[in-house]
C-alpha atoms as a PDB file:
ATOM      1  CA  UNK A   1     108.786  26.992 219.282  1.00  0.00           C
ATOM      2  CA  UNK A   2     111.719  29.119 219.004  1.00  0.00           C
ATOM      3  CA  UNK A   3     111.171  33.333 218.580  1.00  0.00           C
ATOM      4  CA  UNK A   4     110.512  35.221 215.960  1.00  0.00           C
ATOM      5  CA  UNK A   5     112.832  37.995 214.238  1.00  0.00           C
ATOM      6  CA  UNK A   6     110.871  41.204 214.164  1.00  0.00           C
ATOM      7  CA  UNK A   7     110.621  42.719 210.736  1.00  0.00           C
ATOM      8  CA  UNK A   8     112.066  45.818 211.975  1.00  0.00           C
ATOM      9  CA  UNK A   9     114.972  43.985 214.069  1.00  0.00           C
ATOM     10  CA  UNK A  10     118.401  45.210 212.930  1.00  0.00           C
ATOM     11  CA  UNK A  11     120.619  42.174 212.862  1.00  0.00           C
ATOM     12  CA  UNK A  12     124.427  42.942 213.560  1.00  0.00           C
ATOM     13  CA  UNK A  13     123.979  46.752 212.980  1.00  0.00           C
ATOM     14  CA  UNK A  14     123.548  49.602 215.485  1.00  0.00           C
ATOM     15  CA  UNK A  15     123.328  53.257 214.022  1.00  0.00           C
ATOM     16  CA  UNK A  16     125.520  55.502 215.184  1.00  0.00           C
ATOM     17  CA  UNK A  17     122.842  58.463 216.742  1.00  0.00           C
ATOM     18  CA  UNK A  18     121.461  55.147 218.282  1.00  0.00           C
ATOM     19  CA  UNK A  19     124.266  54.494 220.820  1.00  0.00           C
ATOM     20  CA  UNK A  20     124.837  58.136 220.966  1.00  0.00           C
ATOM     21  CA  UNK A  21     122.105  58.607 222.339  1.00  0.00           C
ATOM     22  CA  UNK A  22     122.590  55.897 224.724  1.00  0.00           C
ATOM     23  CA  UNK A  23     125.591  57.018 226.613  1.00  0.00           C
ATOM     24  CA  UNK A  24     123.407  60.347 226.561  1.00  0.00           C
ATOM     25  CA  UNK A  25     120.522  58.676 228.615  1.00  0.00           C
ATOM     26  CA  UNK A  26     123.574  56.820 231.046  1.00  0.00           C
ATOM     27  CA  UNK A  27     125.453  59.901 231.703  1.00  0.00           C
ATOM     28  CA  UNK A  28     121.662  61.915 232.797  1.00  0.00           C
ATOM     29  CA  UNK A  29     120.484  59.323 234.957  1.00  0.00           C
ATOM     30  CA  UNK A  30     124.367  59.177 236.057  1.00  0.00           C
ATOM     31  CA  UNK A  31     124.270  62.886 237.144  1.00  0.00           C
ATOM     32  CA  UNK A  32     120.652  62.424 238.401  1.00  0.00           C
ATOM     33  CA  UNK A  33     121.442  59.455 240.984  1.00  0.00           C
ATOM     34  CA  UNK A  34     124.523  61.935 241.900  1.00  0.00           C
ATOM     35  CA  UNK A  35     122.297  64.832 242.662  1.00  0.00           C
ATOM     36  CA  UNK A  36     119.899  63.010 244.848  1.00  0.00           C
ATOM     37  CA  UNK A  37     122.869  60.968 246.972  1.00  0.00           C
ATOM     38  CA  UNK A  38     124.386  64.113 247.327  1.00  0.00           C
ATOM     39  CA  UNK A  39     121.252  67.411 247.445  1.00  0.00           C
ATOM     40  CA  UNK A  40     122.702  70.185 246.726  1.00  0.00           C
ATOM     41  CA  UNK A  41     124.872  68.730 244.188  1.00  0.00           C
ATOM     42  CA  UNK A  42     125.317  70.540 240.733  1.00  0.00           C
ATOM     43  CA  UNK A  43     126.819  68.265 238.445  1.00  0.00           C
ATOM     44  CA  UNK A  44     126.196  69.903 235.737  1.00  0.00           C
ATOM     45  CA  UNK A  45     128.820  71.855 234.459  1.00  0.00           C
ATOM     46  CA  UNK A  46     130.386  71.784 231.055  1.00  0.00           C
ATOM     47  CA  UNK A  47     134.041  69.841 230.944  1.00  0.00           C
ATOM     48  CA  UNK A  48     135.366  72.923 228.768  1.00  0.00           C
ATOM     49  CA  UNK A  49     134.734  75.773 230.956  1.00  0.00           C
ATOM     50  CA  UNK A  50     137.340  77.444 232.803  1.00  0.00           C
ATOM     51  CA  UNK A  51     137.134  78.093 236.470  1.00  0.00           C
ATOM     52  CA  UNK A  52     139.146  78.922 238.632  1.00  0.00           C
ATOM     53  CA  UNK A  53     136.830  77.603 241.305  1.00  0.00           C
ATOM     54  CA  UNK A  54     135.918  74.108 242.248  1.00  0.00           C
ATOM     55  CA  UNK A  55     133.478  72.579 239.408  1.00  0.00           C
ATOM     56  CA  UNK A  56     131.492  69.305 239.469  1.00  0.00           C
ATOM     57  CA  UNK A  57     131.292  67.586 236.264  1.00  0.00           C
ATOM     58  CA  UNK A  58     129.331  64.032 234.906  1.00  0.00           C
ATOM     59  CA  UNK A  59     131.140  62.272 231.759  1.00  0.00           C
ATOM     60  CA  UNK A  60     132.478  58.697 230.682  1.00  0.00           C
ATOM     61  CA  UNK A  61     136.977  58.126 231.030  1.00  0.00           C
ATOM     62  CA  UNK A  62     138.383  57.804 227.331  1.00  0.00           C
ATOM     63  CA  UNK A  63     141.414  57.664 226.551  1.00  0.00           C
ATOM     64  CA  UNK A  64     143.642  60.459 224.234  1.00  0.00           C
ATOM     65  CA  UNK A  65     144.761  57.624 221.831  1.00  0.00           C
ATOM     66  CA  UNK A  66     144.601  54.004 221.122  1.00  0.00           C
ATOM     67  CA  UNK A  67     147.234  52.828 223.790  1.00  0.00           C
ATOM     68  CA  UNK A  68     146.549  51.704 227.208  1.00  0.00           C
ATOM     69  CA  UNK A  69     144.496  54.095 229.347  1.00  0.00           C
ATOM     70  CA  UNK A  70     147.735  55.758 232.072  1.00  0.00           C
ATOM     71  CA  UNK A  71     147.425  59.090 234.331  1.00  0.00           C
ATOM     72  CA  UNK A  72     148.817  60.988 231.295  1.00  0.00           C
ATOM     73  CA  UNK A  73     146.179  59.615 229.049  1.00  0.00           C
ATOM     74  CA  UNK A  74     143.131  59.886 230.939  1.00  0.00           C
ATOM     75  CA  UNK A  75     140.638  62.398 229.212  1.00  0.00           C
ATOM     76  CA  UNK A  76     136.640  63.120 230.810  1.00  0.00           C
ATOM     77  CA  UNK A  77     134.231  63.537 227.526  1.00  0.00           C
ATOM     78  CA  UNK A  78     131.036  64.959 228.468  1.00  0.00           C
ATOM     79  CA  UNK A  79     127.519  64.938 227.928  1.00  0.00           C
ATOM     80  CA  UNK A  80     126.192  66.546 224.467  1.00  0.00           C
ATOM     81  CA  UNK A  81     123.268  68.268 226.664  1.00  0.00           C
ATOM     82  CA  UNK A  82     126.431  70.118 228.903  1.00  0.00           C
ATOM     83  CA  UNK A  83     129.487  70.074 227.089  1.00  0.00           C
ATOM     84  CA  UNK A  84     128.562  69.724 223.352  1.00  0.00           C
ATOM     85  CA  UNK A  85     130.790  65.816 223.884  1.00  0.00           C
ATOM     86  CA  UNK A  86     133.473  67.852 224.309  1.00  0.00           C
ATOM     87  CA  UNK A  87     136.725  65.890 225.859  1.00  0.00           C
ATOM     88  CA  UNK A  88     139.243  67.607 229.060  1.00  0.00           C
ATOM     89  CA  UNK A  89     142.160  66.131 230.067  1.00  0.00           C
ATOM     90  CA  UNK A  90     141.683  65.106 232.954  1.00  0.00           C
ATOM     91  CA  UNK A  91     145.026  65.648 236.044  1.00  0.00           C
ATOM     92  CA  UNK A  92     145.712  62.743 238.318  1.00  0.00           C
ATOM     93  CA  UNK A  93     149.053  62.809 239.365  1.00  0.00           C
ATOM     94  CA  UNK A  94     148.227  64.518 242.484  1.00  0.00           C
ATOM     95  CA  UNK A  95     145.867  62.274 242.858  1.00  0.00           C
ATOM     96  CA  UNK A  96     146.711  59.890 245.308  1.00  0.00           C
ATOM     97  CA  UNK A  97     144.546  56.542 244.233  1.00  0.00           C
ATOM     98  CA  UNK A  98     142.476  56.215 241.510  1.00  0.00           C
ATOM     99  CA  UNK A  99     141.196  52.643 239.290  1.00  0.00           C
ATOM    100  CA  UNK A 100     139.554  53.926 236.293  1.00  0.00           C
ATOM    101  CA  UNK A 101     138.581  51.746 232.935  1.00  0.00           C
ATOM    102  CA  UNK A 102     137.280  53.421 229.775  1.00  0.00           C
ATOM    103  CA  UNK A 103     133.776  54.139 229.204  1.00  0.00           C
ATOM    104  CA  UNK A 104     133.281  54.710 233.006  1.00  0.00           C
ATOM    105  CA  UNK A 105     131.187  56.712 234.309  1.00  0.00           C
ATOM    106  CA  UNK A 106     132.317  59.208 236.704  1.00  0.00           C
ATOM    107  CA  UNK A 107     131.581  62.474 238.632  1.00  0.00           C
ATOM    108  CA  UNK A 108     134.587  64.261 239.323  1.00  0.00           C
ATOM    109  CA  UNK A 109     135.414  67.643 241.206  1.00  0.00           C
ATOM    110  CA  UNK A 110     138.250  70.087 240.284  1.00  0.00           C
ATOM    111  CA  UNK A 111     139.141  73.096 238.472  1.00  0.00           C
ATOM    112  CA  UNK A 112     139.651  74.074 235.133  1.00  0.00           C
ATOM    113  CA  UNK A 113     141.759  77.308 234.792  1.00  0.00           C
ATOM    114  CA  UNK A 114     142.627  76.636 231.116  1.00  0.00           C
ATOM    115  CA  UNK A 115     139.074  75.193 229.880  1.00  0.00           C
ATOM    116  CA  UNK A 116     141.393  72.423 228.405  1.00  0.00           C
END
């Protein structure tokens, strides 16, 4: 009475392009549900180009290195479709509150002078 395995079930095992493709789908519907809170909205942007002005950008928090995630280690990857999964550091320390975790999923506004 119990269920049966599939014969195409991977037990234990997820493929990399798999979960890839994953935070892909989460960071579009992200920037979707953005767009129509906010119309007018372009989130967008890729995290590696440099403006000068204002930019609007969809991606997940990781952090630069194994350690605990800090204001100096806080870094914005973003989508493949937009920025290739390309990863900015993101600035905070002007920032006057912020609670972030890795692997969140954020929409953030700022500039980018450097396109670092």
């Amino acid at each position: 009475a119990g269920s049966v395995l599939r014969r195409d079930a991977r037990c234990m095992r997820d493929r990399v392009a798999d979960k890839a493709e994953m935070l892909e789908r989460r960071l579009v519907s992200f920037a979707d549900a953005c767009e129509a809170l906010y119309p007018g909205l372009n989130c967008r942007g890729a995290v590696y180009a440099a403006s000068q002005d204002d930019v609007t950008v969809v991606g997940r928090v990781v952090c630069d290195s194994e350690g605990r995630l800090n204001e100096q280690s806080v870094q914005l990857e973003g989508s493949i479709a937009t920025s290739n999964g390309m990863r900015v550091r993101l600035e905070l320390r002007d920032v006057p509150r912020f609670s972030l975790f890795p692997g969140q999923i954020v929409c953030v506004q700022g500039q980018n002078p450097s396109g670092r």
